[in-house]
Protein backbone atom coordinates (compact mmCIF):
# COMPACT_ATOMS: atom_id res chain seq x y z
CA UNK A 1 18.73 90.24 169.65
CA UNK A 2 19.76 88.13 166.98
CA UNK A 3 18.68 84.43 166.73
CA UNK A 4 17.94 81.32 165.17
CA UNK A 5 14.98 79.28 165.32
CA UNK A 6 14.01 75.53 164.49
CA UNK A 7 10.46 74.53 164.47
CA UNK A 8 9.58 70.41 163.09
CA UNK A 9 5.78 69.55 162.87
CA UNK A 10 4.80 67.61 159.97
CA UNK A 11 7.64 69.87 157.62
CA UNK A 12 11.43 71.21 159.07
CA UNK A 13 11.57 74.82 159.76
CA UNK A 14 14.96 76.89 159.70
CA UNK A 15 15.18 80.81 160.33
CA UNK A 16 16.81 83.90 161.35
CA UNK A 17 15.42 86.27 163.43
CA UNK A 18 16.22 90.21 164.83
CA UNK A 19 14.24 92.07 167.49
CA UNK A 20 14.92 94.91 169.37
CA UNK A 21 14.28 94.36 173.23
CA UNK A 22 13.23 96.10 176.40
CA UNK A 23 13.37 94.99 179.58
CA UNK A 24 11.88 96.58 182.80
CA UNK A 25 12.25 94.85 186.05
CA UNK A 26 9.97 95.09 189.13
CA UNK A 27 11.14 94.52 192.70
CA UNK A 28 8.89 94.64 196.69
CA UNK A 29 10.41 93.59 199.20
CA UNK A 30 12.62 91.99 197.26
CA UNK A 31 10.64 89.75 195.68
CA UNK A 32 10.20 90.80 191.55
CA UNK A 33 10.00 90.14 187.89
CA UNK A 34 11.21 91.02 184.60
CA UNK A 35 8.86 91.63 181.75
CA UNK A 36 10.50 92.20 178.64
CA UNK A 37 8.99 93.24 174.73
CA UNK A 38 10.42 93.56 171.16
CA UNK A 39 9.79 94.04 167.64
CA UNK A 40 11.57 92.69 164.71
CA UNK A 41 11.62 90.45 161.54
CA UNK A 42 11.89 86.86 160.75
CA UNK A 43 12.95 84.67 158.10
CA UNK A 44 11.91 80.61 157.97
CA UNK A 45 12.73 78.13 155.34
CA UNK A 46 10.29 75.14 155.67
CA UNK A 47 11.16 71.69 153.74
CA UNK A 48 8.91 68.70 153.99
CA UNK A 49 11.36 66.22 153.31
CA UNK A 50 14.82 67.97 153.31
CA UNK A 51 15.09 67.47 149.33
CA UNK A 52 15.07 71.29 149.08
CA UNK A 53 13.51 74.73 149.87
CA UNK A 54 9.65 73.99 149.75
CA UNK A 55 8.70 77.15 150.73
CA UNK A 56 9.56 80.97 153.15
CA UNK A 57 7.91 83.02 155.39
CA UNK A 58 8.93 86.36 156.44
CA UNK A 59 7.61 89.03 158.15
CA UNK A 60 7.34 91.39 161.66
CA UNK A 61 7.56 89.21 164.36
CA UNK A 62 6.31 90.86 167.73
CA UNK A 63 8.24 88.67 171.63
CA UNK A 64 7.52 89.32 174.70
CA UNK A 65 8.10 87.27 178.16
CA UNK A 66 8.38 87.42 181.88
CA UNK A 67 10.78 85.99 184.80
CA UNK A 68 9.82 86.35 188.22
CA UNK A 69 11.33 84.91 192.01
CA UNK A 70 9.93 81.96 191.65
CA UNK A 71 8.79 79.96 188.98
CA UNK A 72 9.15 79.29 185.25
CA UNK A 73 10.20 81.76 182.58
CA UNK A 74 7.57 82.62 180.02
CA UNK A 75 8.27 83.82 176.58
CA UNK A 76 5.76 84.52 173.86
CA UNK A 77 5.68 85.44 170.31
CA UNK A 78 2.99 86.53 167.46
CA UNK A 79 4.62 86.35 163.70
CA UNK A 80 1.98 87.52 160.83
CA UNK A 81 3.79 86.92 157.76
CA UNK A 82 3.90 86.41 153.58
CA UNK A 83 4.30 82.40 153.01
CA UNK A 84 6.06 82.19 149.79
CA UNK A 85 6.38 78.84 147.45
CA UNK A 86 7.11 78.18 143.91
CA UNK A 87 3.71 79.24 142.76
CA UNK A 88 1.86 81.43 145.15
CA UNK A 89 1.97 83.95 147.91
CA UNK A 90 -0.09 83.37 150.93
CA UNK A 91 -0.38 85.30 154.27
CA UNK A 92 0.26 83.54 157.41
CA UNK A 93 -0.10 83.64 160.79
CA UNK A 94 1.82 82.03 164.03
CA UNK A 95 1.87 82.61 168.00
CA UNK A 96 3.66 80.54 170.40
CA UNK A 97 4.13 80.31 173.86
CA UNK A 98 7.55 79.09 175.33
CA UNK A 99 9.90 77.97 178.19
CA UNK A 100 12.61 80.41 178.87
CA UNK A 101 13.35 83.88 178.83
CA UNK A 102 15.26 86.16 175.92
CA UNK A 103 18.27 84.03 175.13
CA UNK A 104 16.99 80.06 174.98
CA UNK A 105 13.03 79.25 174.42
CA UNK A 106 11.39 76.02 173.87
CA UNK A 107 8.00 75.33 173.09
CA UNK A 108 5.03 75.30 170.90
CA UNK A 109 3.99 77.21 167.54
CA UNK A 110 0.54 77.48 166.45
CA UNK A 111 1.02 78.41 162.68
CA UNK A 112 -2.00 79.05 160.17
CA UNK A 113 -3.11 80.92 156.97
CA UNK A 114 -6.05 83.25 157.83
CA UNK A 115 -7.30 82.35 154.12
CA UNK A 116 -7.72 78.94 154.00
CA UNK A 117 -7.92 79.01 150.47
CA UNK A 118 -4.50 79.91 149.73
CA UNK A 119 -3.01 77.80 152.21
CA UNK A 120 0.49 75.70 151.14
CA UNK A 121 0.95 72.15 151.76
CA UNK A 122 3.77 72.76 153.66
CA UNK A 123 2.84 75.12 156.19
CA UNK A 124 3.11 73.22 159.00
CA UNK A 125 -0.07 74.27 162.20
CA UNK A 126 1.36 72.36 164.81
CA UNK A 127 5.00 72.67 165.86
CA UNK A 128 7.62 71.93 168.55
CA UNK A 129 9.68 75.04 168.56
CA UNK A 130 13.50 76.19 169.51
CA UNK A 131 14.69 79.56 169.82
CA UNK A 132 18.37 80.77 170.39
CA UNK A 133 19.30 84.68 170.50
CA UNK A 134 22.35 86.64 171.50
CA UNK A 135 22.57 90.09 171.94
CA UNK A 136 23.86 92.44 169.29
CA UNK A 137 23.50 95.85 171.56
CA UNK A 138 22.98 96.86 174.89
CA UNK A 139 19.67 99.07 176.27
CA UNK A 140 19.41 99.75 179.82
CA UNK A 141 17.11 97.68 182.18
CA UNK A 142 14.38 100.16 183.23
CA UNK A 143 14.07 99.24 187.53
CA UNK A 144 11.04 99.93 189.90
CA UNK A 145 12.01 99.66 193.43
CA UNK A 146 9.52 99.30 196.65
CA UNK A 147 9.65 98.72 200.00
CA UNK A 148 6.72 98.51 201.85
CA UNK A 149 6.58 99.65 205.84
């Protein structure tokens, strides 16, 4: 998958992201789900006032999410990452739970740096988050059938 992302809290958040997907699906009686994971890499450029580039983070980002019958789509996502500025380097942290399944997500970031010493201005904690991917390849869908007697 490749996507973009938007996150606005107290700063604007921009970014890029790439995972590589699996998807198994589930099925009894026919009522099932779909429970996909990934792994990847993001890249987010944060501004505070949209004057300029106030600071980046990058790093592995780790989705996951599930679709069953009947209800609502769940996606989630854990991003550890390097918080870059002008004049320091910082690691950061971020997980986020969200509406919608693979290709469309909205919902809500939890971003922090574990060190709350080196911890930039800008990096927002609490964001409203958008996510929009499209697939760059194809991997099978891995199926479990039942039927019960």
């Amino acid at each position: 998958m490749l996507g973009a992302r938007f996150e606005v809290g107290s700063t604007f958040s921009y970014g890029l992201f790439y995972s590589y997907d699996m998807e198994w699906s589930h099925s009894t009686d026919g009522a099932g789900a779909s429970v996909y994971g990934g792994i990847g890499a993001a890249v987010t450029l944060t501004t505070e006032q949209h004057s300029g580039i106030d600071g980046v983070v990058v790093g592995p980002l780790l989705r996951g999410g599930v679709a069953g019958d009947a209800g609502l789509p769940l996606e989630f996502e854990f991003h550890p990452g390097v918080a870059i500025d002008g004049g320091s380097v910082c690691s950061s942290l971020a997980a986020g739970a969200f509406a919608g399944y693979r290709y469309f997500g909205i919902g809500y970031l939890f971003g922090f740096a574990p060190f709350p010493s080196c911890r930039p201005a800008w990096l927002a904690n609490h964001r409203f988050a958008l996510r929009a991917a499209v697939p760059v390849h194809s991997s099978e869908t891995r199926t479990i059938s039942t039927v019960t007697p």
